[in-house]
C-alpha atoms as a PDB file:
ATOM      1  CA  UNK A   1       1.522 123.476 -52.445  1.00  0.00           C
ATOM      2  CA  UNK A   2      -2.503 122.284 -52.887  1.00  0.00           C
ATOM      3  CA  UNK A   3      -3.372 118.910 -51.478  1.00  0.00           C
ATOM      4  CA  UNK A   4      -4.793 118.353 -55.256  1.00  0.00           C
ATOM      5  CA  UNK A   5      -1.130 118.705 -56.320  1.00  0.00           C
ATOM      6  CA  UNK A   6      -0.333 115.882 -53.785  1.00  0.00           C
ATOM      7  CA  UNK A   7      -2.776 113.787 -54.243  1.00  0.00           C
ATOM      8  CA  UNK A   8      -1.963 114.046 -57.853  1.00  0.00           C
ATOM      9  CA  UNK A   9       1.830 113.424 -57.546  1.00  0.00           C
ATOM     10  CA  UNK A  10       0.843 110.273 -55.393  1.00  0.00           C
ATOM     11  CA  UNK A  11      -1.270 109.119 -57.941  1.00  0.00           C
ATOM     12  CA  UNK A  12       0.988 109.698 -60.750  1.00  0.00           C
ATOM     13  CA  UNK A  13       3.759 107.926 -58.699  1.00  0.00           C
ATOM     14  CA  UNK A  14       2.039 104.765 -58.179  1.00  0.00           C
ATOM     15  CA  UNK A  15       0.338 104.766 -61.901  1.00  0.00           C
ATOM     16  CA  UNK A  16       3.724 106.036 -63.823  1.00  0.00           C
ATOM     17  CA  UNK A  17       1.938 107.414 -66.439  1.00  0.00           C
ATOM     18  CA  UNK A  18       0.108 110.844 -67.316  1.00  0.00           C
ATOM     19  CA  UNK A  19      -2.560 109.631 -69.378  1.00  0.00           C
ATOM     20  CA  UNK A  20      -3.873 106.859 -66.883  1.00  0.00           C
ATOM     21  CA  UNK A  21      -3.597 109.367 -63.971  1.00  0.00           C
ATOM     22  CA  UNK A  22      -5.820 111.844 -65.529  1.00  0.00           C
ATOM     23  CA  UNK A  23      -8.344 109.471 -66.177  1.00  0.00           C
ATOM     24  CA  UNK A  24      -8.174 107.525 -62.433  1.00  0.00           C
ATOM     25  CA  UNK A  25      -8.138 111.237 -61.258  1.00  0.00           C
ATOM     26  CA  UNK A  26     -11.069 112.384 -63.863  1.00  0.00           C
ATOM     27  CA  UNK A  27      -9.554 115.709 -64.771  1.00  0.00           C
ATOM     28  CA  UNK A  28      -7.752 116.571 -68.225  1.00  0.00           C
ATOM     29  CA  UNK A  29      -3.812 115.389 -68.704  1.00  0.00           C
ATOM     30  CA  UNK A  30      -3.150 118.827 -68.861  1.00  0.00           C
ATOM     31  CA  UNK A  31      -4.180 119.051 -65.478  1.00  0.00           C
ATOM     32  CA  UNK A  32      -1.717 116.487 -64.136  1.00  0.00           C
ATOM     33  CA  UNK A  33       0.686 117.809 -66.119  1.00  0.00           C
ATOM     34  CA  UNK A  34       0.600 121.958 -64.800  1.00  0.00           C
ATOM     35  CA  UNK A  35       0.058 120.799 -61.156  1.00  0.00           C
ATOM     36  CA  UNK A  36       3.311 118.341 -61.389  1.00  0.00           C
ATOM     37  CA  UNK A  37       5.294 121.405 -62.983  1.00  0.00           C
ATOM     38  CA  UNK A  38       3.707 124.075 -60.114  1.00  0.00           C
ATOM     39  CA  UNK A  39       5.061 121.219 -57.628  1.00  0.00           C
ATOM     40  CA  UNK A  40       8.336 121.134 -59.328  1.00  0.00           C
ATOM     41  CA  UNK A  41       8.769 124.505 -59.032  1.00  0.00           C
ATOM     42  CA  UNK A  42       8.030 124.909 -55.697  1.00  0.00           C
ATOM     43  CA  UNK A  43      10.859 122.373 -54.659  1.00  0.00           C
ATOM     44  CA  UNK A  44      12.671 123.646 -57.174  1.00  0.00           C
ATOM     45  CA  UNK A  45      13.721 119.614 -57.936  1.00  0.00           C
ATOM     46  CA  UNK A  46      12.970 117.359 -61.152  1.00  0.00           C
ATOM     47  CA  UNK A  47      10.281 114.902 -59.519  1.00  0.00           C
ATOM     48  CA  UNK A  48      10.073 112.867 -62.219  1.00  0.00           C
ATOM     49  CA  UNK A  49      11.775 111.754 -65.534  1.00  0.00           C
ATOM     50  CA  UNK A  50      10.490 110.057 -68.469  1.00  0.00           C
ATOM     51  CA  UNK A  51      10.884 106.619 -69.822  1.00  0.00           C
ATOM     52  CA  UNK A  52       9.517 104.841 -72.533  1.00  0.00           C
ATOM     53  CA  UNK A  53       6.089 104.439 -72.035  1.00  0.00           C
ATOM     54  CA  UNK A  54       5.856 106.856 -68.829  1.00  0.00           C
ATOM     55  CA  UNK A  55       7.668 108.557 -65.970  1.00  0.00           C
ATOM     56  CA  UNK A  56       9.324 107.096 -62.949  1.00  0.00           C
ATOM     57  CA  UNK A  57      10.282 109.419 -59.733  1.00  0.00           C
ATOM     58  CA  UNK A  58      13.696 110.761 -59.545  1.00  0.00           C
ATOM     59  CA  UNK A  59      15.996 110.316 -56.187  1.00  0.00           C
ATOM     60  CA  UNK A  60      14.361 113.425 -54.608  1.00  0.00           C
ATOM     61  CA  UNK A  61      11.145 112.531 -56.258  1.00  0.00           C
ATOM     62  CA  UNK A  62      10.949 109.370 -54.136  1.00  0.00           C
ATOM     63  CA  UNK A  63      12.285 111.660 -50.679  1.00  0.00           C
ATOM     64  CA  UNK A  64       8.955 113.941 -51.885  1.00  0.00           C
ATOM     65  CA  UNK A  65       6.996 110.699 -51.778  1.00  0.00           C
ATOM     66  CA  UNK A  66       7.096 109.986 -48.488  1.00  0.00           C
ATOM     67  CA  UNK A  67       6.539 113.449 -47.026  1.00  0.00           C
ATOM     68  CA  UNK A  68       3.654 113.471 -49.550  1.00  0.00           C
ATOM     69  CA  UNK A  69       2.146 110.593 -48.233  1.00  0.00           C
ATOM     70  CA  UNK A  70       2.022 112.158 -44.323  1.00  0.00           C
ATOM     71  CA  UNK A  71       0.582 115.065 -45.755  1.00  0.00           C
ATOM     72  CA  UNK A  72      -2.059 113.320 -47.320  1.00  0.00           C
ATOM     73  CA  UNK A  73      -2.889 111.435 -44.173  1.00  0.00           C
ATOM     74  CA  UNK A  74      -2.563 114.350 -41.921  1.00  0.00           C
ATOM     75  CA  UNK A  75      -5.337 115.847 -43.886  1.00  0.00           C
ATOM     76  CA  UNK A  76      -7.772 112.781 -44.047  1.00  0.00           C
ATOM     77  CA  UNK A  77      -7.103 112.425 -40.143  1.00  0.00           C
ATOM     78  CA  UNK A  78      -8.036 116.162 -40.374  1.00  0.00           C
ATOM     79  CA  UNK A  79     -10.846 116.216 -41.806  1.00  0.00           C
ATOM     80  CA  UNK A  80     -12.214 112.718 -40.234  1.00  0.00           C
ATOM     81  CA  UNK A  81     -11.613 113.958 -36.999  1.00  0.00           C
ATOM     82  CA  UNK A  82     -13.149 117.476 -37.763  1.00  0.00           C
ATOM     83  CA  UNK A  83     -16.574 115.271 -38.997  1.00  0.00           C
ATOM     84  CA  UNK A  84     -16.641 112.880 -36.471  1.00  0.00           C
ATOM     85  CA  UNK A  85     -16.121 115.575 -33.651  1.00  0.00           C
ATOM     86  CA  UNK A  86     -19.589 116.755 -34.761  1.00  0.00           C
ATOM     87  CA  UNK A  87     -21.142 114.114 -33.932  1.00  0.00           C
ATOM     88  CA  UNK A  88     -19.616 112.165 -30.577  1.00  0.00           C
ATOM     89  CA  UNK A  89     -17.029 113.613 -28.077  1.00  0.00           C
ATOM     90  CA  UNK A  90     -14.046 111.963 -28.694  1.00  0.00           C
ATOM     91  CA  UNK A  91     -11.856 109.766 -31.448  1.00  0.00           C
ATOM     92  CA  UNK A  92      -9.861 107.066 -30.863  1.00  0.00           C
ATOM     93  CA  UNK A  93      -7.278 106.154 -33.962  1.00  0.00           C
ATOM     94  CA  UNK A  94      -5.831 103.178 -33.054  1.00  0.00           C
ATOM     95  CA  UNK A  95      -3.166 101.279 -35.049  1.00  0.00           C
ATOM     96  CA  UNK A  96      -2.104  97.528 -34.993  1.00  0.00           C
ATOM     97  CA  UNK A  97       0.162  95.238 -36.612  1.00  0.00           C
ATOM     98  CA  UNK A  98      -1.832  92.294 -37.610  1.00  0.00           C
ATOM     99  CA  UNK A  99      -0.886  89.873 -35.994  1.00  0.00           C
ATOM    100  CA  UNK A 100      -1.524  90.972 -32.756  1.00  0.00           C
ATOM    101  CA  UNK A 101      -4.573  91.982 -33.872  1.00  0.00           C
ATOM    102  CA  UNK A 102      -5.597  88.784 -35.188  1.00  0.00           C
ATOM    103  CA  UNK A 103      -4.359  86.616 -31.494  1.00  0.00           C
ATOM    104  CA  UNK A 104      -5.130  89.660 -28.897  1.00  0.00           C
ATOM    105  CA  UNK A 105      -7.284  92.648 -29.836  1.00  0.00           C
ATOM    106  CA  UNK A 106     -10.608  92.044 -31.029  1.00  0.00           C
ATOM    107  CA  UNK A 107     -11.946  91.207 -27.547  1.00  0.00           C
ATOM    108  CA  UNK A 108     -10.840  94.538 -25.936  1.00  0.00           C
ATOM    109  CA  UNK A 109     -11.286  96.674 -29.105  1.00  0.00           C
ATOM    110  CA  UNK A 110     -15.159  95.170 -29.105  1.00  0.00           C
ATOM    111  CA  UNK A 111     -15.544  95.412 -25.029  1.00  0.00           C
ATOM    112  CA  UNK A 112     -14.298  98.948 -25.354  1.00  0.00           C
ATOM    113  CA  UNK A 113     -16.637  99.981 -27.893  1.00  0.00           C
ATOM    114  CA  UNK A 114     -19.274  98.592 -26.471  1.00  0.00           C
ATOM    115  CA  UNK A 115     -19.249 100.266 -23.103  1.00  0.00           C
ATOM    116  CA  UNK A 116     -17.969 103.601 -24.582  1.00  0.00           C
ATOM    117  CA  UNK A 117     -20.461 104.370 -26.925  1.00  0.00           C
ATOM    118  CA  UNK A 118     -19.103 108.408 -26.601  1.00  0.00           C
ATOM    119  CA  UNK A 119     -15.949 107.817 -28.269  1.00  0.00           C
ATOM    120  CA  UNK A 120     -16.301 107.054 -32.346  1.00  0.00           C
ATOM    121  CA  UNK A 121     -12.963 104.481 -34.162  1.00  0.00           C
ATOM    122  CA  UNK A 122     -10.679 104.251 -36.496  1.00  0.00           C
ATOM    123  CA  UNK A 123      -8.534 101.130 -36.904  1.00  0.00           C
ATOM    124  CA  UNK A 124      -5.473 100.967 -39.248  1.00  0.00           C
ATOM    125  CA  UNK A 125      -3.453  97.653 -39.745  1.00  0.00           C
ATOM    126  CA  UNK A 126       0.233  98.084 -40.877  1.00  0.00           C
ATOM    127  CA  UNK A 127       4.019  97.475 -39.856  1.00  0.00           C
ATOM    128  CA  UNK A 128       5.401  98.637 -36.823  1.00  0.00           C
ATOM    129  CA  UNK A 129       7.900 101.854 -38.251  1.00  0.00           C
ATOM    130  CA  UNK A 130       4.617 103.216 -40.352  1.00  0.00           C
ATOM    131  CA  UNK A 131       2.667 103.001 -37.073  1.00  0.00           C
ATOM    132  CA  UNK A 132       4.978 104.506 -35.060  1.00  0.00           C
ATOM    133  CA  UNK A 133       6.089 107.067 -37.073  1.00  0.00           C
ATOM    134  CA  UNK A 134       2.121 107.851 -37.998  1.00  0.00           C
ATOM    135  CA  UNK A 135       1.303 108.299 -33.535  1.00  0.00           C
ATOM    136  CA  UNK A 136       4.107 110.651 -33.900  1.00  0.00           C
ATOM    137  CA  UNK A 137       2.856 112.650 -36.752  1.00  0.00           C
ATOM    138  CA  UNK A 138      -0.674 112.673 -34.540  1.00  0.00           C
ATOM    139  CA  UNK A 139      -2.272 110.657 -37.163  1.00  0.00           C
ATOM    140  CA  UNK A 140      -3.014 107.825 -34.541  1.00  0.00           C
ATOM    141  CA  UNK A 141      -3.503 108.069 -31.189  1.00  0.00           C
ATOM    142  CA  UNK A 142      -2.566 104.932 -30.099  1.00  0.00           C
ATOM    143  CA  UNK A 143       0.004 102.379 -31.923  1.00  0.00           C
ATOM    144  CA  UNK A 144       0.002  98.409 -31.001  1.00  0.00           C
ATOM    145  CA  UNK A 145       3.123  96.948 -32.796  1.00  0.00           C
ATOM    146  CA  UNK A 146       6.453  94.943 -31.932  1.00  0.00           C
ATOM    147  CA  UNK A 147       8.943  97.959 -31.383  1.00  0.00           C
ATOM    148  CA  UNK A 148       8.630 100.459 -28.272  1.00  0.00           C
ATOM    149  CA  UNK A 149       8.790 104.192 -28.885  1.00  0.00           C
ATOM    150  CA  UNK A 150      11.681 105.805 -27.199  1.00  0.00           C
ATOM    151  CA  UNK A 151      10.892 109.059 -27.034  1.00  0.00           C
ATOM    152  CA  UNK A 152       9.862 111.945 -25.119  1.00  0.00           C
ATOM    153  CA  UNK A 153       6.389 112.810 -24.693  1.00  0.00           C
ATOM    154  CA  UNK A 154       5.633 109.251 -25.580  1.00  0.00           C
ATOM    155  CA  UNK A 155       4.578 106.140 -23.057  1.00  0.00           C
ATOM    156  CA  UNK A 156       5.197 102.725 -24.164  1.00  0.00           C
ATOM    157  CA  UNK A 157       4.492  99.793 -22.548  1.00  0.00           C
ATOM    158  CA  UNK A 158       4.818  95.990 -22.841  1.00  0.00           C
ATOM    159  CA  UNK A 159       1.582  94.569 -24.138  1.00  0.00           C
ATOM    160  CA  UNK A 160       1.680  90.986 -24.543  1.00  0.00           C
ATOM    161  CA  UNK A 161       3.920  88.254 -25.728  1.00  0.00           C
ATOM    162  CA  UNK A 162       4.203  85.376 -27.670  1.00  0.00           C
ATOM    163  CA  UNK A 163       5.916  82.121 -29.052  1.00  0.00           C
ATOM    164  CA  UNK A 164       6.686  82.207 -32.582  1.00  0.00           C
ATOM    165  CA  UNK A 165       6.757  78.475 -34.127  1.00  0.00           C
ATOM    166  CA  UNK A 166       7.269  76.720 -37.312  1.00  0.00           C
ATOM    167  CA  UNK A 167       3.817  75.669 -38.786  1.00  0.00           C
ATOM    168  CA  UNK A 168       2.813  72.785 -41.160  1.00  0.00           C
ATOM    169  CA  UNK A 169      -0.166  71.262 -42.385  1.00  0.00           C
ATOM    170  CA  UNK A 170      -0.414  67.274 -41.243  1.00  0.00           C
ATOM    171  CA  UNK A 171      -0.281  66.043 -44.510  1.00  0.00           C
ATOM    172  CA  UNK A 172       2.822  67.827 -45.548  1.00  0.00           C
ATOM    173  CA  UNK A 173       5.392  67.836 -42.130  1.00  0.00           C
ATOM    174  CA  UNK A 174       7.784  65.700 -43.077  1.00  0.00           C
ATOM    175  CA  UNK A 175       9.763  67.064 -40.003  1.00  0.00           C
ATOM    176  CA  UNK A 176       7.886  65.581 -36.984  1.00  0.00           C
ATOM    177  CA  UNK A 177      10.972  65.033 -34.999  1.00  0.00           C
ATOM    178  CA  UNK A 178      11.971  68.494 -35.586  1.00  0.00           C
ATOM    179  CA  UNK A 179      14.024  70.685 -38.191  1.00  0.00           C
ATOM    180  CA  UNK A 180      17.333  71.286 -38.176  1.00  0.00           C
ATOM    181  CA  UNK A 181      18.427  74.703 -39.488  1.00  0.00           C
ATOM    182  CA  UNK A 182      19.997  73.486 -42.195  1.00  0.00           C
ATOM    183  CA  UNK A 183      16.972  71.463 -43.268  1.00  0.00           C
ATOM    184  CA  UNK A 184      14.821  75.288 -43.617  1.00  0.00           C
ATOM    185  CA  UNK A 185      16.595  75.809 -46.965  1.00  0.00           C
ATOM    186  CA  UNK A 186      15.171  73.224 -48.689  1.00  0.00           C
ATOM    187  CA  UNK A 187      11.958  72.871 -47.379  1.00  0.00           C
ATOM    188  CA  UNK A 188       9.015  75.304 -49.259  1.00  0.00           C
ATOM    189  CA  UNK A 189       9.246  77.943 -46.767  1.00  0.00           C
ATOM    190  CA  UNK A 190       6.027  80.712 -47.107  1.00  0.00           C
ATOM    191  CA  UNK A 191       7.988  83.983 -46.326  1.00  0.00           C
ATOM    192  CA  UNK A 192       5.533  86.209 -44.325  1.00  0.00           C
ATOM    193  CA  UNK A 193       7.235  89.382 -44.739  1.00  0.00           C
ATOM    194  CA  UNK A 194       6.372  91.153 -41.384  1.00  0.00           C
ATOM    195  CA  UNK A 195       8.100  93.154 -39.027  1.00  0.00           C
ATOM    196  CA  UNK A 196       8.467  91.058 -36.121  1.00  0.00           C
ATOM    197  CA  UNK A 197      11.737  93.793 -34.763  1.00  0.00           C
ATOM    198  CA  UNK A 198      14.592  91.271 -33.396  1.00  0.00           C
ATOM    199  CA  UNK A 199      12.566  87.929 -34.337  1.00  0.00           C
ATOM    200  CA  UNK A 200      11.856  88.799 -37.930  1.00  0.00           C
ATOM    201  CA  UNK A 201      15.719  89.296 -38.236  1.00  0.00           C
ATOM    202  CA  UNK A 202      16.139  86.207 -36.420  1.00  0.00           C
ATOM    203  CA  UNK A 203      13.418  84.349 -39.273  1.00  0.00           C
ATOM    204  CA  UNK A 204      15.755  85.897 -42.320  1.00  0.00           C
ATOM    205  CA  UNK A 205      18.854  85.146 -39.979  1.00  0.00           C
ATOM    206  CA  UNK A 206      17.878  80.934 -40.714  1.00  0.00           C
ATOM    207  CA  UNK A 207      18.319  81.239 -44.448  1.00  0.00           C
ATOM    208  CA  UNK A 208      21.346  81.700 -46.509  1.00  0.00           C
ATOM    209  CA  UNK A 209      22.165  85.812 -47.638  1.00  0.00           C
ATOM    210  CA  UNK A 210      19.505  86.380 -50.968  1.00  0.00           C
ATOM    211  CA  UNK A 211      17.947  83.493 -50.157  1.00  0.00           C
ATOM    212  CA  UNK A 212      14.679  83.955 -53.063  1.00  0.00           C
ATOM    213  CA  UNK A 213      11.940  82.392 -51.406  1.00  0.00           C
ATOM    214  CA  UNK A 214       9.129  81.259 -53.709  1.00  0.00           C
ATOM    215  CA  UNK A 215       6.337  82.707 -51.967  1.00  0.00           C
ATOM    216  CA  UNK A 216       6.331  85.834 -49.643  1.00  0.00           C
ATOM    217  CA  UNK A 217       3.222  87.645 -48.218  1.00  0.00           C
ATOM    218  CA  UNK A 218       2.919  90.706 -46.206  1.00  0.00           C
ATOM    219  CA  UNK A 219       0.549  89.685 -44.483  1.00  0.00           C
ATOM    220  CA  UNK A 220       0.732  87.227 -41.529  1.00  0.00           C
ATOM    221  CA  UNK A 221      -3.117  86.255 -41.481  1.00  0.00           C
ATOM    222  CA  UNK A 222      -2.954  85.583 -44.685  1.00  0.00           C
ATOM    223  CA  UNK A 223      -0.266  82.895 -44.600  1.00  0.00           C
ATOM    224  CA  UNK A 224      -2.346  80.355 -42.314  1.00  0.00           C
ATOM    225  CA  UNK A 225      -4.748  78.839 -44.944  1.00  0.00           C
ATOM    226  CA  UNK A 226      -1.825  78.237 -47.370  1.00  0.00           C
ATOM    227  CA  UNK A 227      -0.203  75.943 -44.613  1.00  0.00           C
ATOM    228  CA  UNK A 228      -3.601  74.279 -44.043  1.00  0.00           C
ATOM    229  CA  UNK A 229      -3.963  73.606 -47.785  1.00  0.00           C
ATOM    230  CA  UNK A 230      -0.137  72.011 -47.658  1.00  0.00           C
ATOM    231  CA  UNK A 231       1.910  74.399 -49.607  1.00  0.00           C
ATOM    232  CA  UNK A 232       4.659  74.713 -47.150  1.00  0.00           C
ATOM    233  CA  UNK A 233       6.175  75.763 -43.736  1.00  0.00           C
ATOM    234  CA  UNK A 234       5.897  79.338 -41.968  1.00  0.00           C
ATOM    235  CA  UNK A 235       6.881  80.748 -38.507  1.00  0.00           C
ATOM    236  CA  UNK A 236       3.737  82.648 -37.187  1.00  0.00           C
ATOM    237  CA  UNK A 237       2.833  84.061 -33.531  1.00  0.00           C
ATOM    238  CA  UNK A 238       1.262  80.795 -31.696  1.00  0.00           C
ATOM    239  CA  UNK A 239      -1.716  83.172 -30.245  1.00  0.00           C
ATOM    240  CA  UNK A 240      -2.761  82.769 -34.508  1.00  0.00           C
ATOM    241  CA  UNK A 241      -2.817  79.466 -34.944  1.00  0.00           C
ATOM    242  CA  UNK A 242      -3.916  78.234 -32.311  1.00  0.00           C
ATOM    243  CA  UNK A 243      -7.108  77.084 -32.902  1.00  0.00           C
ATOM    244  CA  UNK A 244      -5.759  75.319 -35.973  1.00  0.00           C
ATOM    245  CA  UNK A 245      -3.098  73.973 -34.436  1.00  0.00           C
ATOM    246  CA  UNK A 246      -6.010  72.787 -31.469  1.00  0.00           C
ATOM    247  CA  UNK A 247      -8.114  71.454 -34.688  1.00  0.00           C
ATOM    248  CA  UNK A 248      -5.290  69.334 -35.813  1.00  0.00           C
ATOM    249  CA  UNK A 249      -4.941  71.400 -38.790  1.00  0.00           C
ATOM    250  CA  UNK A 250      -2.040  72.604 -38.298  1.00  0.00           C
ATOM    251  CA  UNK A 251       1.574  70.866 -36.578  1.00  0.00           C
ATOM    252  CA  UNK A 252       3.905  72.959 -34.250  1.00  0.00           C
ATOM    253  CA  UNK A 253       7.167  71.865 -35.753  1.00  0.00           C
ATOM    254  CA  UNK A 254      10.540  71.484 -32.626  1.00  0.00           C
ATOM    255  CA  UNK A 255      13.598  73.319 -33.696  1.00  0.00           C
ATOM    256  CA  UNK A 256      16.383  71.467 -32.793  1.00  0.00           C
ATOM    257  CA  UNK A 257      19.858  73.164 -33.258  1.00  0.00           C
ATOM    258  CA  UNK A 258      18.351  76.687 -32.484  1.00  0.00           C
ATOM    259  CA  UNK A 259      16.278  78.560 -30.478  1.00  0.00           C
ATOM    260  CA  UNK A 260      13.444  80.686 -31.283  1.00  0.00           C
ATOM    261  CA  UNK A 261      12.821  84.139 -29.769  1.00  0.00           C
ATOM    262  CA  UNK A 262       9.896  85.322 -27.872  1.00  0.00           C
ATOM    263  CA  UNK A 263       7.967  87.537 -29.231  1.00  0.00           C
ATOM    264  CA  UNK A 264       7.459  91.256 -27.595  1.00  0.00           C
ATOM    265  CA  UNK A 265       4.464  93.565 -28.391  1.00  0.00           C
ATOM    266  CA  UNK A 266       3.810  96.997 -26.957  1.00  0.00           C
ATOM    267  CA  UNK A 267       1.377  99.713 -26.885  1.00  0.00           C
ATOM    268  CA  UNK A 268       2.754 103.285 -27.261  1.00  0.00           C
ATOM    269  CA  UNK A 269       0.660 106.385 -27.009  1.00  0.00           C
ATOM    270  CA  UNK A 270       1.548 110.150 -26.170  1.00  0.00           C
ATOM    271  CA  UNK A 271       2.012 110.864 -22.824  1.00  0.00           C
ATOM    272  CA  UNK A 272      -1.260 112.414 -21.180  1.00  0.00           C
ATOM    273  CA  UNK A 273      -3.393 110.805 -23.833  1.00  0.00           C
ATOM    274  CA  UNK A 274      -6.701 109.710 -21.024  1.00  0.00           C
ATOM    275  CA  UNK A 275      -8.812 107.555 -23.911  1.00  0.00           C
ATOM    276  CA  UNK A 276      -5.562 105.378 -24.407  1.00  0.00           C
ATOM    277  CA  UNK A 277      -4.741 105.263 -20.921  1.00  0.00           C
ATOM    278  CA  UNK A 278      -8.473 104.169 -20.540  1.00  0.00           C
ATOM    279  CA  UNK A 279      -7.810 101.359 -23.286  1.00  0.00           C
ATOM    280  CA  UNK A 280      -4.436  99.925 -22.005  1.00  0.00           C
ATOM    281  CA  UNK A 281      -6.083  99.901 -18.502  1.00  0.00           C
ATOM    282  CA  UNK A 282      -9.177  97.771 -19.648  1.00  0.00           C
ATOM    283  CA  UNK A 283      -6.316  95.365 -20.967  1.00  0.00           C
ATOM    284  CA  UNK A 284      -5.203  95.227 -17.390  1.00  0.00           C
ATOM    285  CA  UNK A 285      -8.270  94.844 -15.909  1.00  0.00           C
ATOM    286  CA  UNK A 286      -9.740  92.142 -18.077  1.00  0.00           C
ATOM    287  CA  UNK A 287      -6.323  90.114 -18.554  1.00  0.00           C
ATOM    288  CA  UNK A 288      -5.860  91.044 -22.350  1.00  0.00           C
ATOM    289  CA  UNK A 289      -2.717  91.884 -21.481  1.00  0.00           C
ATOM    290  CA  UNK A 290      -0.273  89.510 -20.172  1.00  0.00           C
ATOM    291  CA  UNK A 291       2.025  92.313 -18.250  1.00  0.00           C
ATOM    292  CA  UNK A 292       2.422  95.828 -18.746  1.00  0.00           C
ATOM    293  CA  UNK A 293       6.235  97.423 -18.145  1.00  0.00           C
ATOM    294  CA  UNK A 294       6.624 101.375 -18.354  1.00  0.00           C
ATOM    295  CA  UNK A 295       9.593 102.090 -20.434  1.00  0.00           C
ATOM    296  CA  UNK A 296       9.707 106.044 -21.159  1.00  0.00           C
END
């Protein structure tokens, strides 16, 4: 099993179609097509079947898929960390959920790479499961997001917190006495489709079951300017929006027939890991962090 086989399956998985792949890939359809079969055959499953106008993945194709993808990314780290150990001492992978990278990180990520000019970065931005489950895999050394790791071998620690608040441009609150939850429903609600753990539950908890929002975003520093512009209502962290909200561009918006959760961050990292135990201790020491509790 070659990593140009799984690269290729990847590709061909996202593209659905041979012809398309071989040219993205710039190799001969045959080629896709003999390193797909020589995959096949070593899992001894059908990873894909054909429909009209290409190929989708099968049930165990799409089980393939993801260990595919941490293979993939186990190499890259690889070989990154095999190029960059030529040239300083150490690495530091570090991975964040936006937005706590957006309200609380840039100040110690920059202070940190400032005074440790020794140590060379890598910053990846994602949910909190693909972070986690990446540190585990040893693809990061360090993962910021808004679920501990319970596990052995693993420290995890309470980074910061944060309010999470119902957002709206001046010129479109029509709610500044407050919202009722019933009121959410009807209002233009900007779905920022982020794993917040308990309070993103608690966000889809507010709506009715299937509720089809007309705008959703993965992205939670994304969602900001849309408010500003007018085009609706969105709970975000407060740490974001702060300075808009300062700015009077943006309106804090009182619930008032529910109560909104707090929102918990936390840094995990493996246990014995000194350059992260460096990083969360700077936090400490310069008050990036608001408290720090050991949990494993």
């Amino acid at each position: 099993m070659n990593s140009e086989s799984i690269k290729t399956f990847i590709m061909l998985s996202k593209l659905k179609n041979f012809t398309r792949t071989a040219e993205r890939m710039y190799v001969a359809q045959s080629t896709v097509t003999n390193r797909i079969a020589e995959l096949e055959n070593e899992t001894g499953k059908r990873l894909f079947v054909r429909k009209q106008g290409g190929v989708e993945l099968t049930e165990e194709g799409q089980l393939f898929l993801s260990y595919a993808l941490r293979i993939n990314d186990l190499e890259e780290s690889f070989i990154q960390e095999v190029n960059s150990a030529a040239r300083y001492e150490k690495q530091l992978r570090v991975g964040c959920i936006n937005a706590v990278y957006e309200s609380s990180l840039y100040p110690l990520f920059s202070s940190f790479f400032r005074t440790r000019t020794d140590v060379s970065w890598k910053i990846v931005l994602g949910h909190s499961v693909d972070l986690l489950q990446m540190l585990q895999d040893s693809i990061l050394d360090v993962a910021f997001s808004y679920l501990p790791l319970k596990k052995a071998g693993f420290v995890s620690k309470r980074f910061s917190a944060d309010r999470l608040v119902l957002l709206a441009s001046p010129a479109r609150n029509e709610f500044r006495r407050g919202i009722r939850k019933s009121e959410l429903a009807s209002c233009e609600y900007l779905m920022c489709n982020f794993a917040f753990g308990e309070a993103g539950e608690f966000v889809r908890s507010l709506f009715p079951p299937r509720h089809a929002f007309r705008f959703e975003i993965d992205n939670s520093g994304k969602v900001a300017q849309y408010l500003i512009d007018g085009l609706g209502y969105s709970f975000l962290p407060y740490k974001m929006a702060e300075a808009e909200v300062r700015a009077g561009r943006l309106e804090v918006i009182r619930p008032l027939d529910f109560t909104v959760p707090e929102i918990v961050s936390y840094c995990s990292f493996r246990r014995g890991n000194t350059l992260a135990e460096a990083l969360l201790a700077g936090a400490v020491s310069t008050k990036y962090v608001e408290s720090v509790d050991k949990l494993v």
